[in-house]
N, C-alpha and C. Protein backbone atom coordinates (compact mmCIF):
# COMPACT_ATOMS: atom_id res chain seq x y z
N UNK A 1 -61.68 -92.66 -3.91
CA UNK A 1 -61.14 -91.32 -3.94
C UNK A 1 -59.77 -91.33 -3.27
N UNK A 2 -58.80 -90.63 -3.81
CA UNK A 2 -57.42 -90.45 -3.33
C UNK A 2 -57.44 -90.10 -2.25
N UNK A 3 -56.84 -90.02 -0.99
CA UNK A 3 -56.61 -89.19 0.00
C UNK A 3 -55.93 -88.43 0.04
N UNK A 4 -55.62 -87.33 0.58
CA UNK A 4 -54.73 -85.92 0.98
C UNK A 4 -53.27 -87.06 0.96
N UNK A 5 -52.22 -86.56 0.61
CA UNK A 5 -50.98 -87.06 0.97
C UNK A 5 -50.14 -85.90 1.90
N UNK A 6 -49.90 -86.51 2.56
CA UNK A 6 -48.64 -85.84 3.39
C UNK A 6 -47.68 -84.34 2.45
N UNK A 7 -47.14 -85.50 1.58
CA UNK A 7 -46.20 -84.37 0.17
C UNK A 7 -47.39 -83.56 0.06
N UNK A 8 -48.43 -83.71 -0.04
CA UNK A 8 -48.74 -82.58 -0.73
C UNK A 8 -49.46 -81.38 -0.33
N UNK A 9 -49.16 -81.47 0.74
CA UNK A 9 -49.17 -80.33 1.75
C UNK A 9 -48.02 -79.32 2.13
N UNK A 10 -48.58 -78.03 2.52
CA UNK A 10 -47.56 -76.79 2.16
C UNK A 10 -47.03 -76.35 3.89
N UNK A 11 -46.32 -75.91 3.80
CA UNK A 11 -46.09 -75.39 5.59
C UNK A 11 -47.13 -74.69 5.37
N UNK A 12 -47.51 -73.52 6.32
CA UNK A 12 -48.25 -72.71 6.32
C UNK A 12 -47.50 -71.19 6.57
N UNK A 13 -46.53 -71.30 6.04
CA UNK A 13 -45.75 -69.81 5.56
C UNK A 13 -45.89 -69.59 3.86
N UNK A 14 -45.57 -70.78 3.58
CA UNK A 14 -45.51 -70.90 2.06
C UNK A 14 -46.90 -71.11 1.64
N UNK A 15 -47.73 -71.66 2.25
CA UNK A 15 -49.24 -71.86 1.65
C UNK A 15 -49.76 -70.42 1.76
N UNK A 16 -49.78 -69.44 2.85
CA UNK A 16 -49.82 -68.13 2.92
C UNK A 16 -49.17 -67.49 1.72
N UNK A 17 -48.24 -67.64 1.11
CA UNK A 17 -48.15 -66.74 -0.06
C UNK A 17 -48.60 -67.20 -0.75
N UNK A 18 -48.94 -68.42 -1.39
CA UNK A 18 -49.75 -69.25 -2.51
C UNK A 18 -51.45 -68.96 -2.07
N UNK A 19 -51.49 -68.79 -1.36
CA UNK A 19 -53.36 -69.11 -0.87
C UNK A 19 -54.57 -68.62 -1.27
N UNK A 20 -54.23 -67.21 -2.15
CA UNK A 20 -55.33 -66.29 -3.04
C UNK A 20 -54.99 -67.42 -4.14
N UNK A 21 -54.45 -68.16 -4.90
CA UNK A 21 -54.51 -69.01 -6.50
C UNK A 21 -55.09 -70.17 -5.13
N UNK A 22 -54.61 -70.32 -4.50
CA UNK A 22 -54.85 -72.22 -3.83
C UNK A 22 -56.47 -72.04 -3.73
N UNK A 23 -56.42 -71.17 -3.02
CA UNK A 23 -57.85 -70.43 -2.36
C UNK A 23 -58.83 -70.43 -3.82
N UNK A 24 -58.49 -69.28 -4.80
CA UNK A 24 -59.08 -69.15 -6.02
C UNK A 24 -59.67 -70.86 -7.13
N UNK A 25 -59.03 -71.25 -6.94
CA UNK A 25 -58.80 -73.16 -7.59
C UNK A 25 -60.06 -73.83 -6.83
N UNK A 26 -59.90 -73.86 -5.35
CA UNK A 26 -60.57 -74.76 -4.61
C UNK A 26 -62.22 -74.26 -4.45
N UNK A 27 -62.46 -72.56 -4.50
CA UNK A 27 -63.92 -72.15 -4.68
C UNK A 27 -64.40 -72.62 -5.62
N UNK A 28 -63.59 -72.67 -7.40
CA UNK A 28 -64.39 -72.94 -8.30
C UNK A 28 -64.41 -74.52 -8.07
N UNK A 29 -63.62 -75.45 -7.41
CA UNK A 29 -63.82 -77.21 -7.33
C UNK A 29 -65.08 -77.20 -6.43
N UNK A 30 -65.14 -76.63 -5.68
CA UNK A 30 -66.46 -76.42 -4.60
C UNK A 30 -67.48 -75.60 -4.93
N UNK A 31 -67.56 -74.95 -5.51
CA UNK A 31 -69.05 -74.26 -6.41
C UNK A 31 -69.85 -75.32 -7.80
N UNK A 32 -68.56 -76.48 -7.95
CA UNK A 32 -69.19 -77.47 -9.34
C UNK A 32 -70.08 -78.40 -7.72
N UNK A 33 -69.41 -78.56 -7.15
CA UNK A 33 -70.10 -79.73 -6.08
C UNK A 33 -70.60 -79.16 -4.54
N UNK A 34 -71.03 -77.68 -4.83
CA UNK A 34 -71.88 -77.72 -3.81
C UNK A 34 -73.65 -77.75 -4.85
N UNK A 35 -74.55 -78.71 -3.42
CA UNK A 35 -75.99 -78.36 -4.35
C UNK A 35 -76.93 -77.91 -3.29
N UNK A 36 -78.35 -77.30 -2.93
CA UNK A 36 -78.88 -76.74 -2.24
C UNK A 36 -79.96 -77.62 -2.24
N UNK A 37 -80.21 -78.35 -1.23
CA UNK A 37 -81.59 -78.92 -1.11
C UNK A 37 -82.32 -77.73 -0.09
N UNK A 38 -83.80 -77.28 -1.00
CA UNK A 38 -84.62 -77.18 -0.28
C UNK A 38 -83.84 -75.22 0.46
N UNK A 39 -84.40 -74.87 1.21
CA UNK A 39 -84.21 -73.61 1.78
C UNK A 39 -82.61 -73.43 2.66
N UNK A 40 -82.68 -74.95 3.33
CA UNK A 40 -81.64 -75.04 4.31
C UNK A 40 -80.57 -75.93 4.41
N UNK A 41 -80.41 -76.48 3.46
CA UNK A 41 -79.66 -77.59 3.48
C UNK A 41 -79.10 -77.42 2.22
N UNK A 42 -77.51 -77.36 2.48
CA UNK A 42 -76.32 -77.89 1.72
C UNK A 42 -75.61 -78.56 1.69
N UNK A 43 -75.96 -79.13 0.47
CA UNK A 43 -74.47 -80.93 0.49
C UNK A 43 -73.25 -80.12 -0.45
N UNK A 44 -72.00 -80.27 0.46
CA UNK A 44 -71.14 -79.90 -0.58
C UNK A 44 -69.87 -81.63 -0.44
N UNK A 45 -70.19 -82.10 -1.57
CA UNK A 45 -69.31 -82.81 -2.32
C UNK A 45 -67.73 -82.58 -2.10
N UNK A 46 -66.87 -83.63 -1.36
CA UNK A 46 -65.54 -83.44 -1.25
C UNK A 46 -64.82 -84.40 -1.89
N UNK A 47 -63.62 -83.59 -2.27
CA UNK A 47 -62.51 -84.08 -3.32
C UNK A 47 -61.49 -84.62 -2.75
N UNK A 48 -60.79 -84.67 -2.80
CA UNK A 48 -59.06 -84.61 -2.67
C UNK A 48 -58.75 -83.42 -2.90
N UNK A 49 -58.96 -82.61 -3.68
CA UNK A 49 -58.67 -81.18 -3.54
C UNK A 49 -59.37 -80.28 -2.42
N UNK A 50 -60.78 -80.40 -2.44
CA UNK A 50 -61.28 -79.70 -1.53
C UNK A 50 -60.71 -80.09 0.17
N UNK A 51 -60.35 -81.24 0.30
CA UNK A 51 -60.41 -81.44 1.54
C UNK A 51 -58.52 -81.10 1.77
N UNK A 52 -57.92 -80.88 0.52
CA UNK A 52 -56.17 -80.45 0.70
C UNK A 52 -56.66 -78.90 1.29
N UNK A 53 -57.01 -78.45 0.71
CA UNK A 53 -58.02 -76.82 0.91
C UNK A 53 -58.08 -77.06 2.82
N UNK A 54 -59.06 -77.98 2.77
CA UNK A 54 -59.27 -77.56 4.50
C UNK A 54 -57.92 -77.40 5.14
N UNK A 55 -57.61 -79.06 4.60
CA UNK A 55 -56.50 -79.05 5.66
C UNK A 55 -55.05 -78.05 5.98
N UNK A 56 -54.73 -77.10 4.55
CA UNK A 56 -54.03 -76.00 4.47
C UNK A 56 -54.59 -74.92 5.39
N UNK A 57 -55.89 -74.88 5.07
CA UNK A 57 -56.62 -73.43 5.86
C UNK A 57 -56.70 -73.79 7.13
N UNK A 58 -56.50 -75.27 8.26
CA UNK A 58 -56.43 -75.27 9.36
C UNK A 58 -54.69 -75.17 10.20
N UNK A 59 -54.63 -75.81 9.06
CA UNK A 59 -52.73 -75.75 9.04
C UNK A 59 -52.23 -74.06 9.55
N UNK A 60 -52.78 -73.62 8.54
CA UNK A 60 -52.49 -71.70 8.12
C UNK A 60 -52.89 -71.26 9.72
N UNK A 61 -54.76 -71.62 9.80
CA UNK A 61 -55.52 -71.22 11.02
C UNK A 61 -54.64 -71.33 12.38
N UNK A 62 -54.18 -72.40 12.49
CA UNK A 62 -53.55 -73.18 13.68
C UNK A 62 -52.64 -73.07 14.07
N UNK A 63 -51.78 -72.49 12.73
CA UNK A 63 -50.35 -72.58 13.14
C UNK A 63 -49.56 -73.78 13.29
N UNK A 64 -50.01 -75.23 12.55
CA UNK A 64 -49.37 -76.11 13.02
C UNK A 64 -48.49 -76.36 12.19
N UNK A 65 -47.18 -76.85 13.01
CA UNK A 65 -46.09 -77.19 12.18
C UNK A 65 -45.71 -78.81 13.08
N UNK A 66 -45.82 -79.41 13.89
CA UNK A 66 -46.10 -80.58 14.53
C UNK A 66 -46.42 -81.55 13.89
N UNK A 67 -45.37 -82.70 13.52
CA UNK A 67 -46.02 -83.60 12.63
C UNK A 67 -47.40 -84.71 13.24
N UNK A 68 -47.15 -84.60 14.37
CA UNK A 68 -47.96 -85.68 14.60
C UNK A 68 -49.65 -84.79 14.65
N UNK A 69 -49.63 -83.54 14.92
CA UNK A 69 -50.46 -82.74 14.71
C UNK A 69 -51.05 -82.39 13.19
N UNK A 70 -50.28 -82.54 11.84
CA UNK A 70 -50.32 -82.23 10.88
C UNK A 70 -51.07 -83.91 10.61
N UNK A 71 -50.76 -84.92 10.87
CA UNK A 71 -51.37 -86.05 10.47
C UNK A 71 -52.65 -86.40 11.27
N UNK A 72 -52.57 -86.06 12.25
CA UNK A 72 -54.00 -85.50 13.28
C UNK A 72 -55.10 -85.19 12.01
N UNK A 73 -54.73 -84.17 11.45
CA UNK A 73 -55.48 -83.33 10.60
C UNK A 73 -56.11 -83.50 9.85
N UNK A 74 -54.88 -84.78 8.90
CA UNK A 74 -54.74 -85.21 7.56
C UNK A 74 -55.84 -86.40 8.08
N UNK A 75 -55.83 -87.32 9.05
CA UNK A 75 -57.19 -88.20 9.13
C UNK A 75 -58.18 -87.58 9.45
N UNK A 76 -58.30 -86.58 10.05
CA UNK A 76 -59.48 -86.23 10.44
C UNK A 76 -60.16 -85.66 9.09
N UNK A 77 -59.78 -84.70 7.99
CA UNK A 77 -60.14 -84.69 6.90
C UNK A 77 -60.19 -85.97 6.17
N UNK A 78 -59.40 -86.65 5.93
CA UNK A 78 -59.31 -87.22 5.31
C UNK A 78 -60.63 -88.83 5.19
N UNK A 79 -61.36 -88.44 6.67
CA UNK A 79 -62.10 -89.35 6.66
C UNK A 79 -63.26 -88.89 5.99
N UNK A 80 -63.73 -87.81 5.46
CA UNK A 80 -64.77 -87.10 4.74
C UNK A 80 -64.67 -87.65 3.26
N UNK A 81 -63.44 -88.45 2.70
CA UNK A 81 -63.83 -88.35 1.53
C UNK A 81 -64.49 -90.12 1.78
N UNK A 82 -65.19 -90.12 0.37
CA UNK A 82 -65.70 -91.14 -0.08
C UNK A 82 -64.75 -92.31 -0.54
N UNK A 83 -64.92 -93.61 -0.30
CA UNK A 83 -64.08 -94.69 -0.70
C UNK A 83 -64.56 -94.77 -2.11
N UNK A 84 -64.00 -96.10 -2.87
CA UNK A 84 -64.42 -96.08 -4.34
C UNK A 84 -65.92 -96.69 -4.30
N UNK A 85 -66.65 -95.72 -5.42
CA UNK A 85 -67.87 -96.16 -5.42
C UNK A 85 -69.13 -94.46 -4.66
N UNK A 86 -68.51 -94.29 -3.53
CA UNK A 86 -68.97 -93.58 -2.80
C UNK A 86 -68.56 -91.69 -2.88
N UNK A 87 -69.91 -91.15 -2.66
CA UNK A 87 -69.71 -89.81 -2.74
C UNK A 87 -69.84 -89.37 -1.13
N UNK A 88 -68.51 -88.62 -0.25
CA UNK A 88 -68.52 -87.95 0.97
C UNK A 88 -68.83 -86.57 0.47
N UNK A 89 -69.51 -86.12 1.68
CA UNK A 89 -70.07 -84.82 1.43
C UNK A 89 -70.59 -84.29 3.18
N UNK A 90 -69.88 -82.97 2.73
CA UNK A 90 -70.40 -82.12 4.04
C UNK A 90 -71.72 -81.40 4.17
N UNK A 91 -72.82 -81.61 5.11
CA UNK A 91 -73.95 -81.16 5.03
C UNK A 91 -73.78 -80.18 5.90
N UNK A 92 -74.37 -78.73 5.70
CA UNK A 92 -74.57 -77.77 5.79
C UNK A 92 -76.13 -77.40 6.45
N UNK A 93 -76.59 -77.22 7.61
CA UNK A 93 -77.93 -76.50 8.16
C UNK A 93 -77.87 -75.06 8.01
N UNK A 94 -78.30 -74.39 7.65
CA UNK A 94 -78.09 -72.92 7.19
C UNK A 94 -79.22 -72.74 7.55
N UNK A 95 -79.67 -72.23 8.84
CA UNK A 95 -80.76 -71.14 9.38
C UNK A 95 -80.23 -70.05 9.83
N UNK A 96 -80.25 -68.91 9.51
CA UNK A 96 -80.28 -67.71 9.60
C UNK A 96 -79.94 -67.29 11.42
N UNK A 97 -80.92 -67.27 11.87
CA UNK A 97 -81.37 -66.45 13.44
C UNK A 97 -80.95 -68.00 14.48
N UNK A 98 -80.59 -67.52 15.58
CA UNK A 98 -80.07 -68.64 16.40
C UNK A 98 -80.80 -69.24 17.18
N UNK A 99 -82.05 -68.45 17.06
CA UNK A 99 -83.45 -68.92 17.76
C UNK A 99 -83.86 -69.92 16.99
N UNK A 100 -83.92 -69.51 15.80
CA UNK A 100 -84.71 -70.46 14.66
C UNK A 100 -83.81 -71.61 14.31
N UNK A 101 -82.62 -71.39 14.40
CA UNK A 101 -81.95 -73.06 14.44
C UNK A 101 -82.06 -73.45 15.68
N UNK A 102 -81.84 -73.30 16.88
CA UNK A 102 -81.96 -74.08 17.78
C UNK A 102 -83.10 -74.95 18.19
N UNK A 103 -84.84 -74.28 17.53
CA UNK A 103 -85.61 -74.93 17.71
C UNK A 103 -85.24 -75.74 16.30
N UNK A 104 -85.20 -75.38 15.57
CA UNK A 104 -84.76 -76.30 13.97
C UNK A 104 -83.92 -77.71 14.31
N UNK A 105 -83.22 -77.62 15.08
CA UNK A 105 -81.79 -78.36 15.35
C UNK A 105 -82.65 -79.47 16.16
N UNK A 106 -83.34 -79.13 16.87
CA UNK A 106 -84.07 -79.87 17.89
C UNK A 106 -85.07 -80.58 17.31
N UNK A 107 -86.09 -80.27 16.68
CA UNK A 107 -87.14 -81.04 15.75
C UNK A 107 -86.05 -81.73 14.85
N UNK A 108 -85.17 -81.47 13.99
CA UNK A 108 -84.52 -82.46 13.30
C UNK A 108 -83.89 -83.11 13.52
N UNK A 109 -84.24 -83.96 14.85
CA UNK A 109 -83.02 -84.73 14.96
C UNK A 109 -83.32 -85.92 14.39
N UNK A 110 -84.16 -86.29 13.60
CA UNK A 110 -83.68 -87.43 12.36
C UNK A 110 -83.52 -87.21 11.25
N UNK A 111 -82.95 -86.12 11.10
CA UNK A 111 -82.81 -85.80 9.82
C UNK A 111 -81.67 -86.23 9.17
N UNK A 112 -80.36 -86.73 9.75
CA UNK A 112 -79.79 -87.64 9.08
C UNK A 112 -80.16 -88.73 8.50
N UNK A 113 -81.14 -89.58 9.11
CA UNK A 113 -82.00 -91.05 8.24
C UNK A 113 -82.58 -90.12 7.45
N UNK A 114 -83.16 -89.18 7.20
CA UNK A 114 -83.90 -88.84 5.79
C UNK A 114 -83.26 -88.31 4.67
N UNK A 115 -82.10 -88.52 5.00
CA UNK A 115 -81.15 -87.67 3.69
C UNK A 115 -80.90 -89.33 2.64
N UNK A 116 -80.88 -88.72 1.22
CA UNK A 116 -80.55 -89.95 0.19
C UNK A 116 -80.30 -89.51 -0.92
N UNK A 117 -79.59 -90.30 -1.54
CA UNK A 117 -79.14 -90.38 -3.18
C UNK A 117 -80.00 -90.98 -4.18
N UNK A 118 -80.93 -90.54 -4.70
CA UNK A 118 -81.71 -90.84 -6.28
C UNK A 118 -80.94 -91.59 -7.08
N UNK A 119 -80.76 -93.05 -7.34
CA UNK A 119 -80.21 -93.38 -8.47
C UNK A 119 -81.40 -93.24 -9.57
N UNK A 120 -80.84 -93.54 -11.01
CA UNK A 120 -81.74 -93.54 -12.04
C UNK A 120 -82.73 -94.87 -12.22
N UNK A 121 -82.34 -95.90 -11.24
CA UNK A 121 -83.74 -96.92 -11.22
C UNK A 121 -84.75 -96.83 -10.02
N UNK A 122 -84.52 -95.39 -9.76
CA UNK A 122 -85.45 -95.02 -8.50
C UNK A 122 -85.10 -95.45 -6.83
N UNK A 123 -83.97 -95.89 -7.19
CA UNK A 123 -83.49 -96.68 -5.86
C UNK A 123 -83.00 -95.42 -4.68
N UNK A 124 -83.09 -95.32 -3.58
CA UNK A 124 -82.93 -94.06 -2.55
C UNK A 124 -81.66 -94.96 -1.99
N UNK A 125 -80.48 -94.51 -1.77
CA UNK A 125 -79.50 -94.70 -1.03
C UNK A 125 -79.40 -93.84 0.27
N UNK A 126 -79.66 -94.27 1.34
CA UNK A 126 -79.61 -93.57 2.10
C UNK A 126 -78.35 -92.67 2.73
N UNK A 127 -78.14 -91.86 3.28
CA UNK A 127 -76.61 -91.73 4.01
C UNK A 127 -76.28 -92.04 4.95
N UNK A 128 -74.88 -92.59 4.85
CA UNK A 128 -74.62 -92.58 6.20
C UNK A 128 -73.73 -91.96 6.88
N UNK A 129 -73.77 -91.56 8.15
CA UNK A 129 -73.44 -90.27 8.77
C UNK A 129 -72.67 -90.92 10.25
N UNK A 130 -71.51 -89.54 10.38
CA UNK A 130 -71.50 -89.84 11.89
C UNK A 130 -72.50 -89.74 12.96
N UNK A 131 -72.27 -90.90 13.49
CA UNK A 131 -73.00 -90.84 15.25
C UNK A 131 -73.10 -89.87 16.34
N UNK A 132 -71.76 -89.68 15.90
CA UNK A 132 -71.04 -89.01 17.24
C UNK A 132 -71.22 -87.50 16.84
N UNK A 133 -72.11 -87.11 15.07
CA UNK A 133 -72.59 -85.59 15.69
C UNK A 133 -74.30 -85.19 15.60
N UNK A 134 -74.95 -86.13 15.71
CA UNK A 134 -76.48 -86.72 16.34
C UNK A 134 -75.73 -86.78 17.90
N UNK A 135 -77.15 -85.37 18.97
CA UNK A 135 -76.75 -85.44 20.27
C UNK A 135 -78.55 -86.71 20.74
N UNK A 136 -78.17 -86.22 21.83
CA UNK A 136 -79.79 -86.46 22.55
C UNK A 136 -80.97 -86.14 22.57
N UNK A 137 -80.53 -84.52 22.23
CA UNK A 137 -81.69 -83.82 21.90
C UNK A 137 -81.85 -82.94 20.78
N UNK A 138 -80.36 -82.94 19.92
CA UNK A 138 -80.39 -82.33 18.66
C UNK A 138 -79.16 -82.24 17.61
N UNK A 139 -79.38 -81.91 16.60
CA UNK A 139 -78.61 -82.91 15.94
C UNK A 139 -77.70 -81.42 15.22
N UNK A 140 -76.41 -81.73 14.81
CA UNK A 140 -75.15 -80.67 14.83
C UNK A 140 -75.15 -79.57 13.55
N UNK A 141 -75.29 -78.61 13.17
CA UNK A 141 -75.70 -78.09 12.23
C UNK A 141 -74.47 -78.21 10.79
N UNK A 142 -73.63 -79.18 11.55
CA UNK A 142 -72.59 -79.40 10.10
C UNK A 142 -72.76 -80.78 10.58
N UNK A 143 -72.88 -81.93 9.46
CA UNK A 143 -72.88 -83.52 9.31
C UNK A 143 -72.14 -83.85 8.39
N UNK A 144 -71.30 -85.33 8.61
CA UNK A 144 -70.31 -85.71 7.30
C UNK A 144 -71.26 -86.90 6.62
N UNK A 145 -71.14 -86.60 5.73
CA UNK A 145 -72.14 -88.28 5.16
C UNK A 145 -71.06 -88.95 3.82
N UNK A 146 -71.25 -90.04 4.04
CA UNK A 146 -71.37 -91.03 2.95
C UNK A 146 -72.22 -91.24 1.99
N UNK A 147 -72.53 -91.20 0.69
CA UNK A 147 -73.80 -91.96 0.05
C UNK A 147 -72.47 -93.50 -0.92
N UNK A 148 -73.35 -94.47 -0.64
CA UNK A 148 -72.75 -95.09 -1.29
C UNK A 148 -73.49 -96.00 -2.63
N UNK A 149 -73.13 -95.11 -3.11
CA UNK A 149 -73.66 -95.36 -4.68
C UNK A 149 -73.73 -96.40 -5.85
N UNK A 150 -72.70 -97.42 -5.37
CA UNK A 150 -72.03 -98.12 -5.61
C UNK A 150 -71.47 -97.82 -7.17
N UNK A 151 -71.07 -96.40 -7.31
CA UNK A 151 -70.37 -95.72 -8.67
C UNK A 151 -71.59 -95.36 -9.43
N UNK A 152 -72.59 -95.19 -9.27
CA UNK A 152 -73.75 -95.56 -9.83
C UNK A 152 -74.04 -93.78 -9.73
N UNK A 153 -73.90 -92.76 -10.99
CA UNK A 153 -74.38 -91.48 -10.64
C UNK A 153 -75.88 -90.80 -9.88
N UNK A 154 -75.55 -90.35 -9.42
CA UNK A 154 -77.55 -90.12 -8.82
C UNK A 154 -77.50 -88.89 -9.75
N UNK A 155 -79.13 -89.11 -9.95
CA UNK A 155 -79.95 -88.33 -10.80
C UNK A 155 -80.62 -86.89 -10.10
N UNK A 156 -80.35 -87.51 -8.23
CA UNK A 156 -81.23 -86.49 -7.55
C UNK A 156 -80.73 -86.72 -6.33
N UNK A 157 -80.65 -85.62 -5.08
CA UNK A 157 -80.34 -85.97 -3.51
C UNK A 157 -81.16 -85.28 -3.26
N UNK A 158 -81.47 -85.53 -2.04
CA UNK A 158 -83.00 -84.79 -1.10
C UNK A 158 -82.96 -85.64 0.24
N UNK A 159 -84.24 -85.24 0.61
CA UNK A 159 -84.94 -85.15 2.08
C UNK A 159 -85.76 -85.60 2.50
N UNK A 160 -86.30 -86.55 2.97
CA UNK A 160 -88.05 -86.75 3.19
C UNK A 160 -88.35 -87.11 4.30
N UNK A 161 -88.12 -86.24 5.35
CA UNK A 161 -87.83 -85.77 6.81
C UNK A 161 -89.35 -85.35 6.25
N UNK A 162 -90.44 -85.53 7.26
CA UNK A 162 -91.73 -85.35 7.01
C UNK A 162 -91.41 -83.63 6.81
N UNK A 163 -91.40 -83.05 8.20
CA UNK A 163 -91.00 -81.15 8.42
C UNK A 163 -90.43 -80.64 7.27
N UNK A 164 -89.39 -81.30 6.43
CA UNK A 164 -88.81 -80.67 5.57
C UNK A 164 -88.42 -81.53 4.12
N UNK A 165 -89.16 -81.66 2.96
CA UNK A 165 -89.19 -82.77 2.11
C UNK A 165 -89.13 -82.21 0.99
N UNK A 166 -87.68 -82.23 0.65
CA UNK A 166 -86.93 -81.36 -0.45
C UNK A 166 -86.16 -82.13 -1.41
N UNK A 167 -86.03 -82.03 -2.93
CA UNK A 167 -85.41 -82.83 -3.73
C UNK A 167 -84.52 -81.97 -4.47
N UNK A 168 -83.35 -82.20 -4.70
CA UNK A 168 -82.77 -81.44 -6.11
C UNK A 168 -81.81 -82.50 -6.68
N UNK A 169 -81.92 -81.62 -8.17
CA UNK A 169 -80.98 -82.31 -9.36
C UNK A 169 -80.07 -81.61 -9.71
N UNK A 170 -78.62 -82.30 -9.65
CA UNK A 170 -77.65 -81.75 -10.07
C UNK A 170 -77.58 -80.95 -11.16
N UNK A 171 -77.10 -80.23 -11.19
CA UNK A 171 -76.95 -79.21 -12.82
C UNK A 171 -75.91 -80.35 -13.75
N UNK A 172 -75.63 -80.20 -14.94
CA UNK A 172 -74.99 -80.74 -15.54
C UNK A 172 -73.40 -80.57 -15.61
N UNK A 173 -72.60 -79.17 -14.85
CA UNK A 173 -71.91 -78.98 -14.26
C UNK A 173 -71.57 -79.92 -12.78
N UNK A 174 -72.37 -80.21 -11.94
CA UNK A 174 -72.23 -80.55 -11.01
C UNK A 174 -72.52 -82.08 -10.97
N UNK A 175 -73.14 -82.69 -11.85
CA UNK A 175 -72.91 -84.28 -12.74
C UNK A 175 -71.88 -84.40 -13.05
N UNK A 176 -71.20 -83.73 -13.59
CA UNK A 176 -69.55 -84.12 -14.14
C UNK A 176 -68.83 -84.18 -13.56
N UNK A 177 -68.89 -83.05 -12.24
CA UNK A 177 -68.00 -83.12 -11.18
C UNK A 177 -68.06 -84.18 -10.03
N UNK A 178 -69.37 -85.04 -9.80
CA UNK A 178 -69.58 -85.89 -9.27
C UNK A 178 -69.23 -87.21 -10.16
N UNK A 179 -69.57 -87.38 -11.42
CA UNK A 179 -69.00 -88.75 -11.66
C UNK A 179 -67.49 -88.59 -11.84
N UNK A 180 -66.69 -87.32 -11.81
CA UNK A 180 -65.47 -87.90 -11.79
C UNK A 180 -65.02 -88.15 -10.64
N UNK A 181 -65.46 -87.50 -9.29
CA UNK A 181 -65.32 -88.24 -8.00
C UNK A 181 -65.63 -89.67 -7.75
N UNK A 182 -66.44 -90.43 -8.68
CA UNK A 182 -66.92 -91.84 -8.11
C UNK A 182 -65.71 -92.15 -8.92
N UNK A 183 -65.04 -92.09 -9.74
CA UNK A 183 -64.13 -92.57 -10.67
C UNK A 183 -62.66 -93.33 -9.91
């Protein structure tokens, strides 16, 4: 996958007047590659576009005009996408009440080892995830993962975290948008 380039990033005066079309572009690239496992869990699939998206909207957020701050940025996004072969993707914990994630957050803390990619010869790719947002006693309600696929489309991503053992299949919209990311 391409990375964000420098060029192709906007100040954040000028991305502010562009940002309802920039903005408008990047929901529909992120509605083909977000998918919902299960009640609580969202993998959303990142691009080169989606992750130009962040890095404008933190740019905008931040106020930064600092180059060494603007490239700060650009790796720190930029490490979300997938190398060739590989699909990066932001996982999403979506519990509702702050009671109910915090005990949620706490029972799952292996729920990064149970996340995987379905290829079509049944093979489970597991993900792999940062370390550093697995705590001691509970694990971060946004995770970056890797699946590495080896270009190989999955048929299915899911869960089999005993507590929570959830499968879904891409729509055929959201197949297309994933094999042109392994591309």
């Amino acid at each position: 996958m391409k990375a964000v380039s420098r060029e192709s990033l906007l100040d954040y005066v000028t991305y502010n007047e562009q940002r309802d079309e920039i903005r408008a572009r990047a929901m529909v690239v992120k509605g083909a590659r977000r998918l919902h496992i299960g009640p609580h869990l969202t993998f959303l699939f990142e691009n080169t576009e989606t992750i130009r998206y962040q890095v404008l909207e933190m740019l905008r957020a931040e106020r930064i005009v600092k180059e060494a701050d603007i490239q700060h940025e650009l790796h720190t996004y930029n490490e979300l996408l997938g190398s060739r072969g590989e699909l990066g993707c932001t996982l999403m914990i979506e519990i509702e009440t702050p009671e109910e994630r915090d005990v949620k957050l706490r029972e799952w803390l292996a729920l990064p080892r149970h996340l995987y990619a379905l290829l079509p010869d049944g093979t489970k790719v597991r993900a792999k995830f940062d370390e550093r947002q697995v705590g001691d006693t509970r694990v971060s309600s946004v995770q970056y993962l890797k699946f590495d696929t080896i270009g190989i489309l999955p048929m299915a991503f899911g869960c089999d975290l005993p507590a929570y053992n959830y499968e879904a299949k891409p729509t055929p919209e959201q197949a297309e948008a994933l094999k042109a990311d392994l591309c």
